[in-house]
C-alpha atoms as a PDB file:
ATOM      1  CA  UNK A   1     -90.758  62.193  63.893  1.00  0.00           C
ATOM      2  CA  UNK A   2     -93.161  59.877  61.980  1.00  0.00           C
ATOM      3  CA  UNK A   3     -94.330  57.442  64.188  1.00  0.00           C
ATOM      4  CA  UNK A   4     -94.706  53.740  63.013  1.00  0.00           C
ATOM      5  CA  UNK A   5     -98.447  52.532  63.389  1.00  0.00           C
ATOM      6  CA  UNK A   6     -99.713  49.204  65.225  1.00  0.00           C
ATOM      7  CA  UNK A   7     -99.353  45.415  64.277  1.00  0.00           C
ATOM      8  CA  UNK A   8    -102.732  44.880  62.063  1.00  0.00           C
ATOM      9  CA  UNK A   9    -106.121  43.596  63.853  1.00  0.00           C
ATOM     10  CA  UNK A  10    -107.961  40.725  61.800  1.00  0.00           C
ATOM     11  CA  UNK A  11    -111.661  41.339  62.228  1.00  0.00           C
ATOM     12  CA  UNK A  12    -113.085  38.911  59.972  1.00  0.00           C
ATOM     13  CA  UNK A  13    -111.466  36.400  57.846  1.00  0.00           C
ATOM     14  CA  UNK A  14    -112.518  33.490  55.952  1.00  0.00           C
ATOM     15  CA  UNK A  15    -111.808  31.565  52.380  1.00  0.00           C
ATOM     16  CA  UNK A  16    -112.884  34.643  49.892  1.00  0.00           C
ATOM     17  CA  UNK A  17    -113.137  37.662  52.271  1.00  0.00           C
ATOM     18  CA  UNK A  18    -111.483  39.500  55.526  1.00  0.00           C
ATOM     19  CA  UNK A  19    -111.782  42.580  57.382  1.00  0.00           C
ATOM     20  CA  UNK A  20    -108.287  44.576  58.169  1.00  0.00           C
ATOM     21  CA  UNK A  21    -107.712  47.294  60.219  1.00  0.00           C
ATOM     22  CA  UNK A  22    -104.400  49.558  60.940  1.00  0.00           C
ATOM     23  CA  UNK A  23    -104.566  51.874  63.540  1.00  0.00           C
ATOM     24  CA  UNK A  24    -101.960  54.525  64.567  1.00  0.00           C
ATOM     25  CA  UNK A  25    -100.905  55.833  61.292  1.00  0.00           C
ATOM     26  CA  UNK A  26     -99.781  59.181  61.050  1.00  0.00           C
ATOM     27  CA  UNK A  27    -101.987  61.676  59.178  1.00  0.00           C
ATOM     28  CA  UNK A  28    -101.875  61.607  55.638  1.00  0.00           C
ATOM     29  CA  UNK A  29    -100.501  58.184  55.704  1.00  0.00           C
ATOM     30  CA  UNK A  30    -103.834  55.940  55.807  1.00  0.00           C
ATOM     31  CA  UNK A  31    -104.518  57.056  52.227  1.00  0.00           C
ATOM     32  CA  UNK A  32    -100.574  56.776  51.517  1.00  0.00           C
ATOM     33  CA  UNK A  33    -100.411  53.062  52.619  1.00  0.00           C
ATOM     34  CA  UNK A  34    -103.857  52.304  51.380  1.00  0.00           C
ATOM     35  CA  UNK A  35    -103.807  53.667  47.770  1.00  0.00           C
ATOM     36  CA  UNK A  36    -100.455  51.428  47.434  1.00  0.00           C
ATOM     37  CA  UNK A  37    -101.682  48.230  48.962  1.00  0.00           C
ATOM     38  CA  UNK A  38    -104.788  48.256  47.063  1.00  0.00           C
ATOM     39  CA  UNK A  39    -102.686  48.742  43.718  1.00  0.00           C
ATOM     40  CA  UNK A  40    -100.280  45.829  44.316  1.00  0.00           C
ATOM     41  CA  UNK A  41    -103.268  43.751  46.011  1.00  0.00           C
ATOM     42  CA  UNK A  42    -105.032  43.843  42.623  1.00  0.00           C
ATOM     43  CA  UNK A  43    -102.252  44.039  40.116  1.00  0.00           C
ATOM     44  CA  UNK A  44     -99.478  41.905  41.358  1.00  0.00           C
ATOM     45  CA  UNK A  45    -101.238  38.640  43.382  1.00  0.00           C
ATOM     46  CA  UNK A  46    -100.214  35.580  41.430  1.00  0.00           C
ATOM     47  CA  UNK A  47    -103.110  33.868  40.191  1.00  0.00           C
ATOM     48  CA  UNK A  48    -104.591  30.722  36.818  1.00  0.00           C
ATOM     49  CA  UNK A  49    -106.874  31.254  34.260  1.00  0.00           C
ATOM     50  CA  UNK A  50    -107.728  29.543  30.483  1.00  0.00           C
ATOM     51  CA  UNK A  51    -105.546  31.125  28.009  1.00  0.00           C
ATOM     52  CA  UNK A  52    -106.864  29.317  25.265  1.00  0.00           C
ATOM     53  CA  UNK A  53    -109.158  26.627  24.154  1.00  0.00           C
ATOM     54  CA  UNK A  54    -109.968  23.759  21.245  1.00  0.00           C
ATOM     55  CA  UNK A  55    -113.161  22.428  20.652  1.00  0.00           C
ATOM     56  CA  UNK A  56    -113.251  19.851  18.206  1.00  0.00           C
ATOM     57  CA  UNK A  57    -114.576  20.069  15.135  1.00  0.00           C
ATOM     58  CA  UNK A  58    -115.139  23.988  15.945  1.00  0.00           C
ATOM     59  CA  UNK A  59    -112.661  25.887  12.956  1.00  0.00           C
ATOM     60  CA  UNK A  60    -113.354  29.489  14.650  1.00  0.00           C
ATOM     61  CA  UNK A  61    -114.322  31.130  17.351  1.00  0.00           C
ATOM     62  CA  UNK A  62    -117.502  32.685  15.566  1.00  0.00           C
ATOM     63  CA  UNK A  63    -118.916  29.126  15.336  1.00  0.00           C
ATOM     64  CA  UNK A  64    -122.561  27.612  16.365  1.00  0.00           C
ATOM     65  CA  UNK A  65    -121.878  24.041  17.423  1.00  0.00           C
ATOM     66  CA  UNK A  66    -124.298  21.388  16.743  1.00  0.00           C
ATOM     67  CA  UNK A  67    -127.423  20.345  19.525  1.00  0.00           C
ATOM     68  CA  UNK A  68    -125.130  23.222  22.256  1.00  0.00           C
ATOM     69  CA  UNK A  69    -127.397  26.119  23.220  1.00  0.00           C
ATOM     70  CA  UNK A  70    -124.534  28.128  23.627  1.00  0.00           C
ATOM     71  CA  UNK A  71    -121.620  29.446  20.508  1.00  0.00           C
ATOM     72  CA  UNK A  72    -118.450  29.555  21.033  1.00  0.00           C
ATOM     73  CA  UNK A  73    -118.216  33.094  21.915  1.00  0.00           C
ATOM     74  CA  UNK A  74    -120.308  32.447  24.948  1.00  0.00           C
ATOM     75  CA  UNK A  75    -118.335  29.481  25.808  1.00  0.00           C
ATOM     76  CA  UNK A  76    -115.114  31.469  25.620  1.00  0.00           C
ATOM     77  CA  UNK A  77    -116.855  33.870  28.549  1.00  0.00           C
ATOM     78  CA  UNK A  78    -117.807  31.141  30.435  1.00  0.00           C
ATOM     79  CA  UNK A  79    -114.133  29.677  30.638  1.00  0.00           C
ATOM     80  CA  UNK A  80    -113.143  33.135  31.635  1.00  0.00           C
ATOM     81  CA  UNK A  81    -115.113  32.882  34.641  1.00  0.00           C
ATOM     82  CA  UNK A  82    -113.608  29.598  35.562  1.00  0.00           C
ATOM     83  CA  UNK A  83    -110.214  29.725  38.811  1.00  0.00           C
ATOM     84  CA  UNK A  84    -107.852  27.514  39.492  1.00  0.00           C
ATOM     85  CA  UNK A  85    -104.704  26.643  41.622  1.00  0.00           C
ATOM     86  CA  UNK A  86    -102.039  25.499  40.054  1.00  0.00           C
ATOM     87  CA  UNK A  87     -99.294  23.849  41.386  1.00  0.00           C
ATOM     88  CA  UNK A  88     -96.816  23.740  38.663  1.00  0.00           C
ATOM     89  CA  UNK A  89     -95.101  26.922  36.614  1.00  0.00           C
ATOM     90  CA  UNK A  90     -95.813  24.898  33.284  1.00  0.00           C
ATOM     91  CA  UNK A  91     -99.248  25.596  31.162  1.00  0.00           C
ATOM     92  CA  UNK A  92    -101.493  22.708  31.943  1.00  0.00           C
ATOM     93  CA  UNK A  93    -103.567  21.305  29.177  1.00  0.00           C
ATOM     94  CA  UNK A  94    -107.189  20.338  31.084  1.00  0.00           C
ATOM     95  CA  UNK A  95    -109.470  17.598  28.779  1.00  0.00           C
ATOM     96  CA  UNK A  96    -113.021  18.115  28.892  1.00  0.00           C
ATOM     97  CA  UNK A  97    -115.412  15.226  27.214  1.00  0.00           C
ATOM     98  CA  UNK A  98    -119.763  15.268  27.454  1.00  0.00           C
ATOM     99  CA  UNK A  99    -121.882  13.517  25.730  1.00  0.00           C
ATOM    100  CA  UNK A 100    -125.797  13.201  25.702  1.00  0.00           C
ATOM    101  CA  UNK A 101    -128.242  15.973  27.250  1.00  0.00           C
ATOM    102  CA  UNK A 102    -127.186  18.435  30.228  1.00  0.00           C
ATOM    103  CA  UNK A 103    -125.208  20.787  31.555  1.00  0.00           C
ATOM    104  CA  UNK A 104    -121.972  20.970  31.632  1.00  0.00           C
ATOM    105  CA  UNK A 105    -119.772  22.330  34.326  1.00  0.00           C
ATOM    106  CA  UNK A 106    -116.016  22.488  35.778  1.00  0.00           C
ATOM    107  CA  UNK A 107    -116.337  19.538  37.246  1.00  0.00           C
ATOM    108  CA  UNK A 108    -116.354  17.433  34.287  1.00  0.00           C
ATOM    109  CA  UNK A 109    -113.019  18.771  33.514  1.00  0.00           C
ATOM    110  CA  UNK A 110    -110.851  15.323  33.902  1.00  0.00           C
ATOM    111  CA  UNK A 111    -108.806  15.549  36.799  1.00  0.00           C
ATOM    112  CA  UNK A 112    -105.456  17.112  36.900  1.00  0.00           C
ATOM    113  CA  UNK A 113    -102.811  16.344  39.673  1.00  0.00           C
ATOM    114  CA  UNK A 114    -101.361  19.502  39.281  1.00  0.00           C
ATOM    115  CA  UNK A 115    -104.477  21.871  39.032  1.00  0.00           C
ATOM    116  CA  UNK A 116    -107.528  22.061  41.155  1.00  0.00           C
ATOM    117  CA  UNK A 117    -110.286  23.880  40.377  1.00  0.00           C
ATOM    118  CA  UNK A 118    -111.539  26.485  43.257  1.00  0.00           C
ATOM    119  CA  UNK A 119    -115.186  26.948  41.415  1.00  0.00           C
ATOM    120  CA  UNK A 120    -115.921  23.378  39.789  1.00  0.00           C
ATOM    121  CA  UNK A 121    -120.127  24.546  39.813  1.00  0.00           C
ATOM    122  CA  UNK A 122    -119.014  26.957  37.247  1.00  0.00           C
ATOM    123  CA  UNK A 123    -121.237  26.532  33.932  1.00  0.00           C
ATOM    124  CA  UNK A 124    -119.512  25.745  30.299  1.00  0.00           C
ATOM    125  CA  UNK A 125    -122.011  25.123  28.673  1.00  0.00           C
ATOM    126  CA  UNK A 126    -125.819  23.353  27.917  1.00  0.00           C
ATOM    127  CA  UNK A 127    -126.257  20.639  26.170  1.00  0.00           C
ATOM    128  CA  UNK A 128    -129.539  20.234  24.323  1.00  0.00           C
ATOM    129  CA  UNK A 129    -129.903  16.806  22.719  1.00  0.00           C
ATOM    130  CA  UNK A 130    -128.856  13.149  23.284  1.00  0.00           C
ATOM    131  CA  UNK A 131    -127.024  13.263  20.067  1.00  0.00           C
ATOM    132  CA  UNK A 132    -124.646  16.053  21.613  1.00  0.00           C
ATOM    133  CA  UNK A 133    -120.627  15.831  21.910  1.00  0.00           C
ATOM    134  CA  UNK A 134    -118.551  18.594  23.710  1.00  0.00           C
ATOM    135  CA  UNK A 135    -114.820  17.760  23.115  1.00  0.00           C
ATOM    136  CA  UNK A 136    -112.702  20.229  24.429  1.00  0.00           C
ATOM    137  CA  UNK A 137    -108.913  20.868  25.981  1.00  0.00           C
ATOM    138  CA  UNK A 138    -108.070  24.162  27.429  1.00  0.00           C
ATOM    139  CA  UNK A 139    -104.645  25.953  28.617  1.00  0.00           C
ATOM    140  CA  UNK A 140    -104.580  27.202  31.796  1.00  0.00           C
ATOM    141  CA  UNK A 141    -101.265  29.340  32.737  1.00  0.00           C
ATOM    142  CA  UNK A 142    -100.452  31.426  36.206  1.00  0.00           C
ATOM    143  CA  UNK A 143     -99.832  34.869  35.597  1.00  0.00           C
ATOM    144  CA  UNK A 144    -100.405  38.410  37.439  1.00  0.00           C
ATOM    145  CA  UNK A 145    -102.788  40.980  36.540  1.00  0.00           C
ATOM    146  CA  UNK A 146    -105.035  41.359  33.171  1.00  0.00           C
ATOM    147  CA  UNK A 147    -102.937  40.321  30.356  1.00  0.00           C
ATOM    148  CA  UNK A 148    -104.525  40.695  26.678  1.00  0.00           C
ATOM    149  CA  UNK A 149    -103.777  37.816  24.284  1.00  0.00           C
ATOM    150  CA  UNK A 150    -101.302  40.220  22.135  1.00  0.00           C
ATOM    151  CA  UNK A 151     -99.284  40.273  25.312  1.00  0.00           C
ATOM    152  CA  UNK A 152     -98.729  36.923  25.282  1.00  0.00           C
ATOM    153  CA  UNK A 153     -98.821  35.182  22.314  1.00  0.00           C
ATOM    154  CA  UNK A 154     -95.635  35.483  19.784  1.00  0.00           C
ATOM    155  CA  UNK A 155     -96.380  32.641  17.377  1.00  0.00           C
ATOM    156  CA  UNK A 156     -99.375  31.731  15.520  1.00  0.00           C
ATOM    157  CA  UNK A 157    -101.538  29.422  16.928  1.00  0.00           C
ATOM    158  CA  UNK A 158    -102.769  26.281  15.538  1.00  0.00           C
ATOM    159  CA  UNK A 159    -106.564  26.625  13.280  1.00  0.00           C
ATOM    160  CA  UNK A 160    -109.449  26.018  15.676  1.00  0.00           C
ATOM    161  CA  UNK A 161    -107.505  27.384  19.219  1.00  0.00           C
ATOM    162  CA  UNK A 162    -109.302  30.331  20.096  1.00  0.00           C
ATOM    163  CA  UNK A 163    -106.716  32.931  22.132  1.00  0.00           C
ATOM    164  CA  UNK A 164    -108.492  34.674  25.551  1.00  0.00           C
ATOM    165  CA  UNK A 165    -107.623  37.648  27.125  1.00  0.00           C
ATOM    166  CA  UNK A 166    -107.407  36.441  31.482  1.00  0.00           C
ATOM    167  CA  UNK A 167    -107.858  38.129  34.293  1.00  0.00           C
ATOM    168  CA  UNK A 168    -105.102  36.222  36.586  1.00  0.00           C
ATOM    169  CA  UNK A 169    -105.729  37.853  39.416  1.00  0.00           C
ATOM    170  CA  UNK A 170    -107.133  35.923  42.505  1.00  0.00           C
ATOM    171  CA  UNK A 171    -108.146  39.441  43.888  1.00  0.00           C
ATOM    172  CA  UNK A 172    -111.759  40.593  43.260  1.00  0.00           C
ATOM    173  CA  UNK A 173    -112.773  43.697  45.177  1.00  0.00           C
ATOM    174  CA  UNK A 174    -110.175  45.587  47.868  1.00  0.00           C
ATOM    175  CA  UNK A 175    -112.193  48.641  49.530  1.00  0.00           C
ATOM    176  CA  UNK A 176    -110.187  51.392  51.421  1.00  0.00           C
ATOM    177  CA  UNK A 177    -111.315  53.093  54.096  1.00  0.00           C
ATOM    178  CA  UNK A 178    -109.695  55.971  56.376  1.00  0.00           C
ATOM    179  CA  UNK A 179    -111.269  57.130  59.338  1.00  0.00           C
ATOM    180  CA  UNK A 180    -109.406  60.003  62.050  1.00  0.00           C
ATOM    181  CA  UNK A 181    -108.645  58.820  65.326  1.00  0.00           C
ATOM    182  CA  UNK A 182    -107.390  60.047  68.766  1.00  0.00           C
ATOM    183  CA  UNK A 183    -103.776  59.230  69.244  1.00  0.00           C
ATOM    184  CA  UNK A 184    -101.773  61.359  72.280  1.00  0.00           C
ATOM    185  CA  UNK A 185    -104.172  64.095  72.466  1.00  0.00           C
ATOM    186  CA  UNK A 186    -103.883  64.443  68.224  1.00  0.00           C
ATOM    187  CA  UNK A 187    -107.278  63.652  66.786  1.00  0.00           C
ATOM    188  CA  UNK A 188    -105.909  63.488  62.988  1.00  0.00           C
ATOM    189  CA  UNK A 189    -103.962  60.227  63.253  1.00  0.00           C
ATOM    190  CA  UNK A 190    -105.738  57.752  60.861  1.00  0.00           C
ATOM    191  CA  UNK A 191    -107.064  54.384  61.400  1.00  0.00           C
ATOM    192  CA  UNK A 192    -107.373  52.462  57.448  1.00  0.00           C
ATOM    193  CA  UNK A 193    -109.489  49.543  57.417  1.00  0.00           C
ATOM    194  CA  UNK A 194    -108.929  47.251  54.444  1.00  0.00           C
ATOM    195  CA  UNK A 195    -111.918  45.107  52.603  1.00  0.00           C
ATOM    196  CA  UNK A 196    -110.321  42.380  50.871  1.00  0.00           C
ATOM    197  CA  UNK A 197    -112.066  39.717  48.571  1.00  0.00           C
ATOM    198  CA  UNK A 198    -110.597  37.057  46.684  1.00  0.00           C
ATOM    199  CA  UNK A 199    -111.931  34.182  43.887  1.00  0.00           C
ATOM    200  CA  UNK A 200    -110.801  31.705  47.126  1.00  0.00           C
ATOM    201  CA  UNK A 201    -107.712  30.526  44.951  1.00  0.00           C
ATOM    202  CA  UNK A 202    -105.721  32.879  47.770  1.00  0.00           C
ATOM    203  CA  UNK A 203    -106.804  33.477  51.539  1.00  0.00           C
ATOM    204  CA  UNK A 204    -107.508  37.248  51.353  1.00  0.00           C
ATOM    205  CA  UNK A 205    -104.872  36.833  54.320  1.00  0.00           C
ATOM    206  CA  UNK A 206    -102.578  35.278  52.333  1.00  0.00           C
ATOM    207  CA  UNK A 207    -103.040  38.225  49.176  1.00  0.00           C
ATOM    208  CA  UNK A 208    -101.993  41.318  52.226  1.00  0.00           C
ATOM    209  CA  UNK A 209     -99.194  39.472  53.457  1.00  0.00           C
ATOM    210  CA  UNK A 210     -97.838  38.913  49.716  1.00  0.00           C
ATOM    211  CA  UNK A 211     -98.659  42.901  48.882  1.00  0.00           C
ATOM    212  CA  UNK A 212     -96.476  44.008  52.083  1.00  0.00           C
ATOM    213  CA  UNK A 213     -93.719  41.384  51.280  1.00  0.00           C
ATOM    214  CA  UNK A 214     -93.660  42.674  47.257  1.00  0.00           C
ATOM    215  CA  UNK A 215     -93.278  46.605  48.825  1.00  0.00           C
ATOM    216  CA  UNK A 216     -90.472  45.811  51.342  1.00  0.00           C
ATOM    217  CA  UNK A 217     -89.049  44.075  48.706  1.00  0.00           C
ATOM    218  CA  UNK A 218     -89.272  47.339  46.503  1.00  0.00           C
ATOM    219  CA  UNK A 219     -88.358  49.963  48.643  1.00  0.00           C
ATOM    220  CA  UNK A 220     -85.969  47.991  49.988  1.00  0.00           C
ATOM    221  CA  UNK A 221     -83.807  47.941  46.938  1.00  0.00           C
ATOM    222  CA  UNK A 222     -84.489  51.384  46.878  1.00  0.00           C
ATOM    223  CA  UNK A 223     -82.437  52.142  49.788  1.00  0.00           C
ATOM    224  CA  UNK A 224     -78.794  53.671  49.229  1.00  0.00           C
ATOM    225  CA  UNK A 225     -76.341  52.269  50.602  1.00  0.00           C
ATOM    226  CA  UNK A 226     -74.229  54.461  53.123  1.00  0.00           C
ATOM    227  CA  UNK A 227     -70.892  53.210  52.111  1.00  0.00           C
ATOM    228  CA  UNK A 228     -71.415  54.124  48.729  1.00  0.00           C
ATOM    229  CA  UNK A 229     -72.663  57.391  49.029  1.00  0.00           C
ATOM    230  CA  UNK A 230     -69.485  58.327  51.008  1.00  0.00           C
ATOM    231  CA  UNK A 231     -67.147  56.789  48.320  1.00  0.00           C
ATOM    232  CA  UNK A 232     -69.356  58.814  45.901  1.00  0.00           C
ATOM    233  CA  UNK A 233     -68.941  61.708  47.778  1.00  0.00           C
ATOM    234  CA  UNK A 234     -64.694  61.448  48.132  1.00  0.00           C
ATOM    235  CA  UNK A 235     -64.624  60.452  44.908  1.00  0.00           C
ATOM    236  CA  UNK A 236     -66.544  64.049  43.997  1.00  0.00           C
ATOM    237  CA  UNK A 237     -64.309  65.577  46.199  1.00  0.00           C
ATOM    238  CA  UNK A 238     -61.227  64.275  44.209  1.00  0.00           C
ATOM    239  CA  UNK A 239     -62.566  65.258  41.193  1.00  0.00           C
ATOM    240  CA  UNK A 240     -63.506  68.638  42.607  1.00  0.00           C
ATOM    241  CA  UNK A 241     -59.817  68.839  43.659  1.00  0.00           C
ATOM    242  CA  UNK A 242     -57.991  67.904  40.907  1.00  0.00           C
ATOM    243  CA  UNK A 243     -60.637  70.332  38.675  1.00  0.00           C
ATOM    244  CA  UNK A 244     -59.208  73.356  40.678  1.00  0.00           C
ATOM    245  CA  UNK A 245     -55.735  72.475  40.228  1.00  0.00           C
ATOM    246  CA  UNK A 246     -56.218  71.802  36.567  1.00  0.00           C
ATOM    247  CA  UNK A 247     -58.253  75.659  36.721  1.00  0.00           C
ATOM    248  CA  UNK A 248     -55.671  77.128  39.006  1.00  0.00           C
ATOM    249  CA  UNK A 249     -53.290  78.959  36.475  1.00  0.00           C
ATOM    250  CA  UNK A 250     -50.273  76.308  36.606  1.00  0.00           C
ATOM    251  CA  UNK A 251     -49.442  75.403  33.297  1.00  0.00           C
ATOM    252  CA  UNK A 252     -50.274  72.491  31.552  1.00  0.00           C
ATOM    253  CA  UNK A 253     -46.807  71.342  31.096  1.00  0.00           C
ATOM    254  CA  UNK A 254     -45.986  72.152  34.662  1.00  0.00           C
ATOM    255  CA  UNK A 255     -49.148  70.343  35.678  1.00  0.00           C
ATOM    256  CA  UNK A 256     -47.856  67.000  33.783  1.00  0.00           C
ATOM    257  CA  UNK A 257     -44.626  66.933  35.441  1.00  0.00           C
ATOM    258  CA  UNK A 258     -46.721  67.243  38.658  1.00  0.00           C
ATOM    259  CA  UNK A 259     -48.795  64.396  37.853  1.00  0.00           C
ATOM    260  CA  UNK A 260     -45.722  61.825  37.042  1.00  0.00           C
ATOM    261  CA  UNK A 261     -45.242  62.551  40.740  1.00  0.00           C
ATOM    262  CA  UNK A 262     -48.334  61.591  42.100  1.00  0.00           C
ATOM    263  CA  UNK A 263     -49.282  65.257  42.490  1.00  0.00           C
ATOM    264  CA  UNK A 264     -52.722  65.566  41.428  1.00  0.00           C
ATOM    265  CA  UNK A 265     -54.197  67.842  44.294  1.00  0.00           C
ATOM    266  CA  UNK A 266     -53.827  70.944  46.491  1.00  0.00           C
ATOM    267  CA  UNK A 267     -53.601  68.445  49.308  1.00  0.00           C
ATOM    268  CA  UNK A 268     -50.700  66.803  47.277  1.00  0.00           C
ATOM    269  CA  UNK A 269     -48.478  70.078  46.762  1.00  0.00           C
ATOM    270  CA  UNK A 270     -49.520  70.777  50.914  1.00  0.00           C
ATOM    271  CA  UNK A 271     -47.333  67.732  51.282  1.00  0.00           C
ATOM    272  CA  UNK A 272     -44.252  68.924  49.562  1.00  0.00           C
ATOM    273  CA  UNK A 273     -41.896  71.264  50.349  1.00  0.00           C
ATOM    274  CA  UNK A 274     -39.989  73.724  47.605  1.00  0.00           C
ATOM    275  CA  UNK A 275     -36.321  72.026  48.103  1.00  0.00           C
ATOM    276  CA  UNK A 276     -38.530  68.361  46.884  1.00  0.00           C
ATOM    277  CA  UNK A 277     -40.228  70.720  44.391  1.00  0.00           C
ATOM    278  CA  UNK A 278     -37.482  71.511  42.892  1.00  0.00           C
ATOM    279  CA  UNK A 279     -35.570  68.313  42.152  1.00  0.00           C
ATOM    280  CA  UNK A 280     -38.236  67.575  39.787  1.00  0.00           C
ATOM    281  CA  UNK A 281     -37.290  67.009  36.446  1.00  0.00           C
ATOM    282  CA  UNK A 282     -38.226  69.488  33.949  1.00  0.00           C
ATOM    283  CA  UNK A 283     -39.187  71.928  36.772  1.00  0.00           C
ATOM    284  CA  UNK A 284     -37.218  75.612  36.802  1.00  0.00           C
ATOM    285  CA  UNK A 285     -37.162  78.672  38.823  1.00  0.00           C
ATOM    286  CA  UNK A 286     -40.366  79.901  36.725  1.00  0.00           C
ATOM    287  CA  UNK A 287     -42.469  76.796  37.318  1.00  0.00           C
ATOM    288  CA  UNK A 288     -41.604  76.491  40.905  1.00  0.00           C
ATOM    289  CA  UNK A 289     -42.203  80.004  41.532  1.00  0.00           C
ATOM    290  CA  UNK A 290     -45.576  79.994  39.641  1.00  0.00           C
ATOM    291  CA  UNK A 291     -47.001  77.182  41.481  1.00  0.00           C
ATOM    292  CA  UNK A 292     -45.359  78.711  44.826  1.00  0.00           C
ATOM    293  CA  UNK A 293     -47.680  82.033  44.060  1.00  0.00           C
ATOM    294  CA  UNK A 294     -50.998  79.919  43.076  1.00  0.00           C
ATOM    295  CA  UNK A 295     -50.405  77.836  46.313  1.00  0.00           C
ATOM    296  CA  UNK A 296     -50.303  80.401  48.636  1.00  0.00           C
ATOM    297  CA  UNK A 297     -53.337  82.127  47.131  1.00  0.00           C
ATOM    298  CA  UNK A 298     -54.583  78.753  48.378  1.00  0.00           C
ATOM    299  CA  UNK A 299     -53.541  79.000  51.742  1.00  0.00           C
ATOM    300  CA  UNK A 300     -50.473  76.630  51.413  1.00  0.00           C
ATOM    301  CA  UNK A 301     -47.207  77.862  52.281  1.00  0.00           C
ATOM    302  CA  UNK A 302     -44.529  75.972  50.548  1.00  0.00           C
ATOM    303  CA  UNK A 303     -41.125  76.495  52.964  1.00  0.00           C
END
């Protein structure tokens, strides 16, 4: 018997990182259940990021725009870098206006009701003269995983929008680790110790307990159902049945007349006797002696 292991021990948890440990897992399945907690922890955590961005006056995204240190190319990077919650399932268009000399950063992003921005010390961009403008709006979506622009996009967009690729997930780093243990005198139970690190737009907490909820969820709907593997199963036996009557030797004419009476089965003709047999229509001396001679090589005696 596999035995189940114990509830999880927190040993450090804060904003962007925590600590997990499982102990009591039986061998083999530390890497089992860590291999597919890591996987979902970085592939399927719901998370925002820029999808695609305008800057005015700016025609492509291989640009140099006037009295800005940086192109748009490295702009584009630096948006990537940028995380956000969102609070809505609609893209959110974010407005982002600078003028004269400095730096500018996520927090000169106008404010959003429905998005807030987890890293607003992020830098956009430098700004290098008092004569410099950065206009700018920017599309920021949720999503799951990596998702390349071809992925998303199905229409054109409009001249001047530059298209990113985004890295959705809130999930930065998970570590595994699997380490033997002592459990009733067995010293190859395994204890799995999970490093978790997020871009603090999810508790690291809150990421585990949405990878264990997605597989329950999965193997879950996996399970079959015992009430339909045993209609399955009659239903196989049925066919099975009525296969070896159709295969026994009775004739196919014979066999018709036995089906207008509902007698489909060796199980069927075990229910009849020869003086019902024989007030069939269409059913002689030959027929009922034939299927007299193929019952009782079935073990039915037909009195």
């Amino acid at each position: 018997m596999i035995t189940l292991p114990k509830q999880p021990i927190i040993v450090e948890s804060d904003a962007r990182k925590a600590v997990i440990e499982i102990e009591g897992l039986f061998p083999g399945y530390g890497v089992t259940l860590g291999n597919a907690l890591r996987r979902v922890l970085l592939s399927s955590c719901e998370g925002a990021a820029v999808t695609s961005f305008r800057v005015e006056g700016v025609h492509h995204e291989f640009s140099t725009i006037p009295n800005i240190l940086e192109d748009v190319i490295d702009i584009s990077l630096n948006l990537k870098k940028l995380r956000f919650r969102v609070f809505s399932n609609e893209p959110q268009t974010l407005s982002l206006v600078k003028k004269g000399e400095g730096i500018v950063t996520a927090s000169d992003i106008a404010k959003n009701p429905l998005v807030e921005i987890v890293n607003p010390e992020a830098h956009i961009a430098t700004l290098t003269d008092k004569r410099a403008a950065l206009d700018m709006k920017m599309v920021v979506e949720k999503g799951m995983g990596y998702s390349e622009v071809d992925q998303r996009r199905k229409e054109k967009l409009p001249i001047g929008t530059v298209a990113l690729d985004a890295n959705f997930s809130p999930v930065t780093l998970v570590n595994v680790e699997v380490e033997n243990m002592m459990v009733e005198g067995r010293a190859d139970y395994n204890r799995l110790r999970l490093h978790i690190e997020t871009d603090g737009s999810l508790f690291p907490l809150d990421a585990y307990d949405q990878a264990i909820g997605i597989l329950v969820d999965h193997f879950g709907n996996l399970r079959i159902e015992k009430e339909k593997t045993a209609q399955d199963a009659s239903g196989k036996e049925r066919e099975k049945q009525v296969n070896e009557l159709v295969l026994s030797g009775i004739s196919t004419r014979f066999l018709a007349i036995l089906a207008k009476h509902r007698v489909k089965t060796f199980d069927d003709i075990g229910k009849l006797n020869l003086d019902k047999i024989s007030r069939f229509k269409g059913l002689g001396d030959k027929a009922i002696q034939e299927i007299r001679k193929v019952a009782e090589q079935h073990g039915i005696d037909l009195k």
